[in-house]
N, C-alpha and C. Protein backbone atom coordinates (compact mmCIF):
# COMPACT_ATOMS: atom_id res chain seq x y z
N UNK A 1 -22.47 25.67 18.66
CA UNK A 1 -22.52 26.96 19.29
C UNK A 1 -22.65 28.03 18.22
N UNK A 2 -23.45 28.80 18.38
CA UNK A 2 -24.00 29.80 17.73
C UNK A 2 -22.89 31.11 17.49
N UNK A 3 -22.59 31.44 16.24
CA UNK A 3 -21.26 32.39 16.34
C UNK A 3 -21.80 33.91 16.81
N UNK A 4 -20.83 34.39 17.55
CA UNK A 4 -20.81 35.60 18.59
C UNK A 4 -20.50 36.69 17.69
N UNK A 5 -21.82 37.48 17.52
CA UNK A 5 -21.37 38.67 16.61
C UNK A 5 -20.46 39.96 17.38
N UNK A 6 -19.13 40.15 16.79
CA UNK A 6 -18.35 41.42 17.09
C UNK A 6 -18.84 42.19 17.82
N UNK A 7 -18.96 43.18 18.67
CA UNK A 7 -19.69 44.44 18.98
C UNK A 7 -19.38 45.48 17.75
N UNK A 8 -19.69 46.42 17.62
CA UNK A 8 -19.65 47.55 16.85
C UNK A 8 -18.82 48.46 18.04
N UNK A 9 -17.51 49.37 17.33
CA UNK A 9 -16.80 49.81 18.11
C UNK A 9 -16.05 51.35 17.03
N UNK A 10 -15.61 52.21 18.07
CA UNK A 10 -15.07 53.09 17.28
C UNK A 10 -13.89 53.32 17.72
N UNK A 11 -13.42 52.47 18.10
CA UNK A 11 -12.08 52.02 19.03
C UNK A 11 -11.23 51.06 18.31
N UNK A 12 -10.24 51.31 18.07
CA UNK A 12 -9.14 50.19 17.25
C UNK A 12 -8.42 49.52 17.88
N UNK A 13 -8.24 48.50 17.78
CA UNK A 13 -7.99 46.85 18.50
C UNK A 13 -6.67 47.35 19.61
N UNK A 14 -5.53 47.75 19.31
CA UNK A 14 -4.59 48.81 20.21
C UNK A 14 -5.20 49.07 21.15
N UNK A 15 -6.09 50.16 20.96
CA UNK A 15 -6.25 51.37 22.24
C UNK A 15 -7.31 50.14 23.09
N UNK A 16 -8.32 50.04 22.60
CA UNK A 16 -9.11 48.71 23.71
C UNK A 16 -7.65 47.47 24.22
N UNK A 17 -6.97 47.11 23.63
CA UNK A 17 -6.05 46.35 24.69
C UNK A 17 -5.13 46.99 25.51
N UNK A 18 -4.79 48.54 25.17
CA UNK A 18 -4.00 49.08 26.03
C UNK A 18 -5.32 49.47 27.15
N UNK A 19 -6.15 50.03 27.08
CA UNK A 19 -7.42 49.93 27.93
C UNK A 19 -7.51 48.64 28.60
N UNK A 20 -7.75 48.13 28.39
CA UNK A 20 -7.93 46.51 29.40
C UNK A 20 -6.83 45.99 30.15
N UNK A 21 -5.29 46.64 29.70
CA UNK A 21 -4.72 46.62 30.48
C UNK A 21 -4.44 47.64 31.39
N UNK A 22 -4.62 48.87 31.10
CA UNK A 22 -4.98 50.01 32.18
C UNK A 22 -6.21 49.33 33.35
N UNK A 23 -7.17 48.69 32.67
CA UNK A 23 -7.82 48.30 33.96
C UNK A 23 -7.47 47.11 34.93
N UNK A 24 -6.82 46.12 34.23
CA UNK A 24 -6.27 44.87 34.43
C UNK A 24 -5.47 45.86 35.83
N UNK A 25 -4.33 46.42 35.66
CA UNK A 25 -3.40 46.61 36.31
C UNK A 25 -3.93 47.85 37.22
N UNK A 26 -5.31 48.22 37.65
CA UNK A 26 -5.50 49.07 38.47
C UNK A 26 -5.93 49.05 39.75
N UNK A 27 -5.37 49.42 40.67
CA UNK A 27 -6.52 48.46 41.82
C UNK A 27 -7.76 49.22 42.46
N UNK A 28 -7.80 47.86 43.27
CA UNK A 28 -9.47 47.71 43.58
C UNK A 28 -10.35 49.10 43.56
N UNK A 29 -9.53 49.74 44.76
CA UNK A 29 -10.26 51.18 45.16
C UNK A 29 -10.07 52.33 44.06
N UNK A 30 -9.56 52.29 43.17
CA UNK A 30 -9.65 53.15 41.72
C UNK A 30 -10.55 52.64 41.07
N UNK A 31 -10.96 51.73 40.81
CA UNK A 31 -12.13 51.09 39.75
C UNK A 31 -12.99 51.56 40.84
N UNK A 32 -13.21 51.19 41.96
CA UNK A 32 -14.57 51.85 42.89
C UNK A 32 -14.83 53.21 42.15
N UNK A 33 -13.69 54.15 43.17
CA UNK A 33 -13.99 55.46 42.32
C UNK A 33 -14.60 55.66 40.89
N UNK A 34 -14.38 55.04 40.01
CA UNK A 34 -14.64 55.32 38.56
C UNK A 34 -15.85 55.18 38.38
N UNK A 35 -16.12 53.82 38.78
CA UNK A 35 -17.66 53.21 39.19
C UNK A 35 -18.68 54.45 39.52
N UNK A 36 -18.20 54.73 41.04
CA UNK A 36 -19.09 55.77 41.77
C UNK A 36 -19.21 57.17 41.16
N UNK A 37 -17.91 57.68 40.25
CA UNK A 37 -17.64 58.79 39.67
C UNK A 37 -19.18 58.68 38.50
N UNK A 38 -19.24 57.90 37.66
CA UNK A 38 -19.96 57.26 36.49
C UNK A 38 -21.48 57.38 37.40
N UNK A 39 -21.78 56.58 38.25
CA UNK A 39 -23.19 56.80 38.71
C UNK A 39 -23.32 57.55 39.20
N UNK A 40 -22.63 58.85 39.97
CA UNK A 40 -22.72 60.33 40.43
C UNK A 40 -23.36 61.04 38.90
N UNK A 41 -22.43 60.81 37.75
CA UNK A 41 -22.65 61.50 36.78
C UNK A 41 -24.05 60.72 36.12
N UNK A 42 -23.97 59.95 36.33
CA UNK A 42 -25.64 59.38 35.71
C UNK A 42 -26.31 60.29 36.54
N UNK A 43 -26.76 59.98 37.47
CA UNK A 43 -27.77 60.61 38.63
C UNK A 43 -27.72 62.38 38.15
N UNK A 44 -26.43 62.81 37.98
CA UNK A 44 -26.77 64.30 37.89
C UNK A 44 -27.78 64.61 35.99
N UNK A 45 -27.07 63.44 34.75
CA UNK A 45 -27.42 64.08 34.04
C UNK A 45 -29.48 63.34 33.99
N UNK A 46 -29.59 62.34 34.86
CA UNK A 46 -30.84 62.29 35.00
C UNK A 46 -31.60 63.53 35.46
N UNK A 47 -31.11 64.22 36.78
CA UNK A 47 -31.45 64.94 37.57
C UNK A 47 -31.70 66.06 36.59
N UNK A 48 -30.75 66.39 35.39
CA UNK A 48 -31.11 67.49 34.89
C UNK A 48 -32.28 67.15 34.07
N UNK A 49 -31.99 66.01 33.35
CA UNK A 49 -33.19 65.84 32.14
C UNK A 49 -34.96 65.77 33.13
N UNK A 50 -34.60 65.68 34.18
CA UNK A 50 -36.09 65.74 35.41
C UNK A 50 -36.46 67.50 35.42
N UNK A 51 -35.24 67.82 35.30
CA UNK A 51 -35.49 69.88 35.72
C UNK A 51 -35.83 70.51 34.36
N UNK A 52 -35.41 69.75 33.11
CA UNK A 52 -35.70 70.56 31.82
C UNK A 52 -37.09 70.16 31.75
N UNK A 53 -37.53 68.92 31.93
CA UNK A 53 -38.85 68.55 31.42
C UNK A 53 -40.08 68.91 32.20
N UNK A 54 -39.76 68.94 33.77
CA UNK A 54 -40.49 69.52 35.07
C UNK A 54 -40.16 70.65 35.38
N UNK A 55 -39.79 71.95 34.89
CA UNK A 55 -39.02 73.00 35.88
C UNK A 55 -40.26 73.77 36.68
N UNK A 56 -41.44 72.87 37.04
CA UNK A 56 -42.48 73.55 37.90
C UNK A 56 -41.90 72.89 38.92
N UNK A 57 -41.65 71.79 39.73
CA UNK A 57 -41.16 70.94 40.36
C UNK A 57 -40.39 71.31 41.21
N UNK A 58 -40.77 71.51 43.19
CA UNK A 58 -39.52 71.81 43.67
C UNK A 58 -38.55 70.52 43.23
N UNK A 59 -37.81 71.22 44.17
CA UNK A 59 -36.39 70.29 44.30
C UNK A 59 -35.87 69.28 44.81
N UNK A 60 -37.06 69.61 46.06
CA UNK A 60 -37.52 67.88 46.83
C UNK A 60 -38.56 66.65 45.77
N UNK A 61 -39.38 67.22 45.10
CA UNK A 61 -40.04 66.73 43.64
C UNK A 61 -39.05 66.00 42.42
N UNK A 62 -37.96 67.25 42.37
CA UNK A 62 -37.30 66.69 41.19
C UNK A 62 -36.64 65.62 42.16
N UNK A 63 -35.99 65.25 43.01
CA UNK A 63 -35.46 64.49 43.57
C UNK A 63 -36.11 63.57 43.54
N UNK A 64 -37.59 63.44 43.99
CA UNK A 64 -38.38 61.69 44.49
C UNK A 64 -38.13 61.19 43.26
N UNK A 65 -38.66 62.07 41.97
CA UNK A 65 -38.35 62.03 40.44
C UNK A 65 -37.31 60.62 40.46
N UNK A 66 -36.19 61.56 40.50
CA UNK A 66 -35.01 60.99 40.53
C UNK A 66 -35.03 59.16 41.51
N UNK A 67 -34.88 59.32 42.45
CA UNK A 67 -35.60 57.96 43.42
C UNK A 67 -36.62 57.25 42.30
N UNK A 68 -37.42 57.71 42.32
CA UNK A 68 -38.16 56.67 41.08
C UNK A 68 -37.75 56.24 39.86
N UNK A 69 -36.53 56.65 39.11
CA UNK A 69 -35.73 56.55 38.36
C UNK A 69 -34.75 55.54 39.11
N UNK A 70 -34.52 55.89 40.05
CA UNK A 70 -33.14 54.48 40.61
C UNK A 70 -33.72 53.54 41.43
N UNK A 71 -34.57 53.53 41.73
CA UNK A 71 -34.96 52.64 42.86
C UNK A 71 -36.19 52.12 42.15
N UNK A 72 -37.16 52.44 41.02
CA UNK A 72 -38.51 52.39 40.45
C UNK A 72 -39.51 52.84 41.26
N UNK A 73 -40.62 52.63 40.53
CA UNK A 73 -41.76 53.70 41.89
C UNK A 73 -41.95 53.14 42.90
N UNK A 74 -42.47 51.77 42.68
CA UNK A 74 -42.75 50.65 44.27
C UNK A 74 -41.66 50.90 45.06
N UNK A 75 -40.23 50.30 44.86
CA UNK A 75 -39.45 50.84 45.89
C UNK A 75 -39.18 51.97 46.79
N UNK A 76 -39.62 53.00 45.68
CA UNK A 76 -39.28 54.31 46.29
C UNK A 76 -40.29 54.57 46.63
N UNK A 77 -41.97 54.30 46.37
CA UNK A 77 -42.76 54.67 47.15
C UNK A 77 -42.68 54.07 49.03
N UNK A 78 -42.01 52.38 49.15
CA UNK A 78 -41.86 52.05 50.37
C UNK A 78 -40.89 52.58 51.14
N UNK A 79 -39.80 53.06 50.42
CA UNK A 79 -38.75 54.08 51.03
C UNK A 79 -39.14 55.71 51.57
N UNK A 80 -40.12 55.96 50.88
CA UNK A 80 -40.40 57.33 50.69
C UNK A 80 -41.59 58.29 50.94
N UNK A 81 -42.61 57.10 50.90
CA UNK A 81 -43.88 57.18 51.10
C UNK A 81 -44.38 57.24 49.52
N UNK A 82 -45.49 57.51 49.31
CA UNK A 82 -46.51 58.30 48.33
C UNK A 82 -46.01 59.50 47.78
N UNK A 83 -45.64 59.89 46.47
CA UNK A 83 -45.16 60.83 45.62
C UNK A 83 -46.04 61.97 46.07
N UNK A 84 -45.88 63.12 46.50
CA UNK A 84 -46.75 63.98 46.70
C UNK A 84 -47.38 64.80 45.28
N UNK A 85 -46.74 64.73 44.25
CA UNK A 85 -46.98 65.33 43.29
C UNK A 85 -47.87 64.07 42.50
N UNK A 86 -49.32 64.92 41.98
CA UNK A 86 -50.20 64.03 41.62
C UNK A 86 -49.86 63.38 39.99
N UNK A 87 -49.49 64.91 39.08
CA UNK A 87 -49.43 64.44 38.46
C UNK A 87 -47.96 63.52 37.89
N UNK A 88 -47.43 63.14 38.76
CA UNK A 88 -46.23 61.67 38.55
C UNK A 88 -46.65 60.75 37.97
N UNK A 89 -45.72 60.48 37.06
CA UNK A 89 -46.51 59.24 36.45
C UNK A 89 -45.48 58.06 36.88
């Protein structure tokens, strides 16, 4: 078996085991939250990096944006129809 390189960390061996036991000992529906908290905050700081780079773009635009970012384009084109904005890449 092939040896398992360390991760790279800026975390000292302590605080990651007091961490793992903060999660160990948390239940179910708090880790949900955290989860959902974390992909709320993905989605928004996507959403922004869509408005700095597009700010011609309504808001229904920056959104499909966004959908094509979580779902990819095929999906979100069968969810969504056809991107109305031509130039989408």
């Amino acid at each position: 078996m092939a040896k398992m390189r360390e991760a790279i960390s800026d975390t000292d061996r302590s605080s990651e085991l007091a961490r793992a036991r903060i999660l160990r000992e948390m239940p179910p529906n708090r880790k949900v939250e955290l989860v959902e908290d974390a992909n709320r905050t993905g989605r928004l700081l996507a959403l922004a990096g869509i408005r700095a780079r597009n700010p011609e773009l309504s808001v229904e635009q920056q959104q499909r944006r966004l959908m094509d970012l979580v779902l990819g384009r095929e999906l979100a084109e069968q969810v969504y129809g056809p991107d109305s904005d031509p130039t989408a890449r």
